[in-house]
Protein backbone atom coordinates (compact mmCIF):
# COMPACT_ATOMS: atom_id res chain seq x y z
CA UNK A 1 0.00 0.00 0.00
CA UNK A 2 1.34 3.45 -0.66
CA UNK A 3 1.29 5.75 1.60
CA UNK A 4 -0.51 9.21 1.31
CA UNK A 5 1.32 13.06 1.77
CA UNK A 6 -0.35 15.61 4.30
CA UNK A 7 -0.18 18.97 3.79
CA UNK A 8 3.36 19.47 5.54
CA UNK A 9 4.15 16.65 2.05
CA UNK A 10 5.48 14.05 4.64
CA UNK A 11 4.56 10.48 3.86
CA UNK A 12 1.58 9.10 6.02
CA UNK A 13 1.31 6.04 7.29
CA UNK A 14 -1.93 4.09 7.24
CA UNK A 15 -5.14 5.10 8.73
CA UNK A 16 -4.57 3.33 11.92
CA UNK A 17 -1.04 4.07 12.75
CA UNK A 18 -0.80 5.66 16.08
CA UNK A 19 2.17 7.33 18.97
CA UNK A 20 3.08 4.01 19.62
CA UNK A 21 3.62 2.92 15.95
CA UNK A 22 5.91 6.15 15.42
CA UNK A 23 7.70 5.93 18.72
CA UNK A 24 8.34 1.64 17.38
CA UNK A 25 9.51 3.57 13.82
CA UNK A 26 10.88 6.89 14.70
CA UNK A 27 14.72 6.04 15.80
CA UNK A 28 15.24 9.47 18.03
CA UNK A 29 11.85 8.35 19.90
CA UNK A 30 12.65 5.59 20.63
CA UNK A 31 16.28 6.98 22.26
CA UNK A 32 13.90 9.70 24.29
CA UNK A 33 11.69 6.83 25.96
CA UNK A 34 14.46 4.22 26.23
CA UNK A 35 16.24 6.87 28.15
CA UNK A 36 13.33 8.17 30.17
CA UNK A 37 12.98 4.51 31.40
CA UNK A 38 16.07 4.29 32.87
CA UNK A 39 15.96 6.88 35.35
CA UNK A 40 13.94 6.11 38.11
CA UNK A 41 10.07 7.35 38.56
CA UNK A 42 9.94 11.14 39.36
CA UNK A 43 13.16 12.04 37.72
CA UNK A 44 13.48 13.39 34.24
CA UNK A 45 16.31 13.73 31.38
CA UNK A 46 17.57 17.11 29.53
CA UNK A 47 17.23 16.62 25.68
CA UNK A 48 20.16 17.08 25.70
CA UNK A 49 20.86 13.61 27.80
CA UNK A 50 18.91 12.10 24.21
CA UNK A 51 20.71 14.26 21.73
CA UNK A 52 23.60 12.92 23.64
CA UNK A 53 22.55 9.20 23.06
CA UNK A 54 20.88 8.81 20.06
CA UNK A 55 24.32 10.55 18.43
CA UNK A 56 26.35 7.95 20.05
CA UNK A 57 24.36 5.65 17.74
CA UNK A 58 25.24 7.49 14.75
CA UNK A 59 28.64 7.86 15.48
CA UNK A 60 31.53 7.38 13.37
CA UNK A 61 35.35 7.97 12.95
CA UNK A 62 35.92 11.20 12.99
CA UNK A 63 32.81 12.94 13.85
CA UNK A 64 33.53 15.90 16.15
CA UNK A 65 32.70 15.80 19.98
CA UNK A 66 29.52 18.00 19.67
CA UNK A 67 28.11 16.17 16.95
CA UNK A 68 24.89 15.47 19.29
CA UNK A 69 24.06 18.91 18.75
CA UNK A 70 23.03 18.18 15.01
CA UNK A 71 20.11 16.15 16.90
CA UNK A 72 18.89 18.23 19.17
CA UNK A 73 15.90 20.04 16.69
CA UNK A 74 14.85 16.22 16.39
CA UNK A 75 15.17 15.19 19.92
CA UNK A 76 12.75 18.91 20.48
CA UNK A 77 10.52 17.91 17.98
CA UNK A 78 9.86 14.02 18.77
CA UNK A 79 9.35 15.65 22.64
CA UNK A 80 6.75 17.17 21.81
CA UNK A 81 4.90 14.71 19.52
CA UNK A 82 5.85 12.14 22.40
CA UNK A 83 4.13 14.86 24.78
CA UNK A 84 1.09 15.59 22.77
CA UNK A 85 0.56 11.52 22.45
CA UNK A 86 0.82 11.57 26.01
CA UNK A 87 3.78 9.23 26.25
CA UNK A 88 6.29 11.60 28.19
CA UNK A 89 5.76 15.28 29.88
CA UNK A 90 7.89 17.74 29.60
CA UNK A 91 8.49 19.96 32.49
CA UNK A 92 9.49 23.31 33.02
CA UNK A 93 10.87 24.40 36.19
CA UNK A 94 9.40 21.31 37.61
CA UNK A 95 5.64 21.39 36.01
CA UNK A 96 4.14 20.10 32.94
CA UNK A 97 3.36 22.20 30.11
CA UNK A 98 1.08 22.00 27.74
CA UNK A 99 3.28 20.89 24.80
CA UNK A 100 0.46 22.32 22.12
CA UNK A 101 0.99 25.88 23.60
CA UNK A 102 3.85 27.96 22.96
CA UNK A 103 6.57 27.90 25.79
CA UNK A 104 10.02 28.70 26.03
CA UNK A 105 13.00 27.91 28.19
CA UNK A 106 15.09 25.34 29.91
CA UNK A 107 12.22 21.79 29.91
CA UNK A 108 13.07 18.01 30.82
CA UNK A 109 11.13 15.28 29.71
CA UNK A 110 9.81 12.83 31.83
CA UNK A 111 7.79 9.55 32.34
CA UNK A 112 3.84 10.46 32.33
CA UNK A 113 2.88 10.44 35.81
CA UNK A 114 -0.08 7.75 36.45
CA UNK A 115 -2.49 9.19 38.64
């Protein structure tokens, strides 16, 4: 089956692909949660912690020592669809925002808090 464009012209996937089918597919989502679930419940990870990670993935001879960096708009972006599928929170100074208003700042991502 061939999948469709939206209007951003990004491939879509089938009508019943959901978070957890892009978090399974998406590489630098998966790094975020694999990371969030090693620290223990109530503590959170910078993105830069998962820049840090997913670039040791990608690494190769010769890259230079701040190569994470190149990750980091990915790592910010997959937060947020991670956030807005409920799958992590990110926090800012300690409280959740709501990741489909604006906010700026220092955040941390986190496990989703069961309640």
């Amino acid at each position: 089956m061939e999948s469709e464009r939206n209007s951003a012209g990004r491939a879509s996937g089938p009508p019943g692909e959901g978070p957890e089918d892009t978090a399974r597919d998406d590489p630098v989502a998966r790094a975020i949660l694999d990371l969030i679930e090693t620290v223990p419940p109530g503590r959170s990870i910078s993105p830069v912690a998962a820049a840090r990670a997913f670039a040791l993935t990608r690494a190769r001879p010769g890259d230079p020592p701040d190569a994470w960096r190149r990750y980091l708009p990915a790592v910010r972006q997959q937060a947020l669809h991670l956030a807005r599928a409920r799958r992590i929170a990110i926090l800012r100074k300690g409280k959740p925002v709501d990741p489909h208003a604006p906010f700026k700042g220092v955040v941390r991502l986190a496990r989703v808090e069961s309640r």
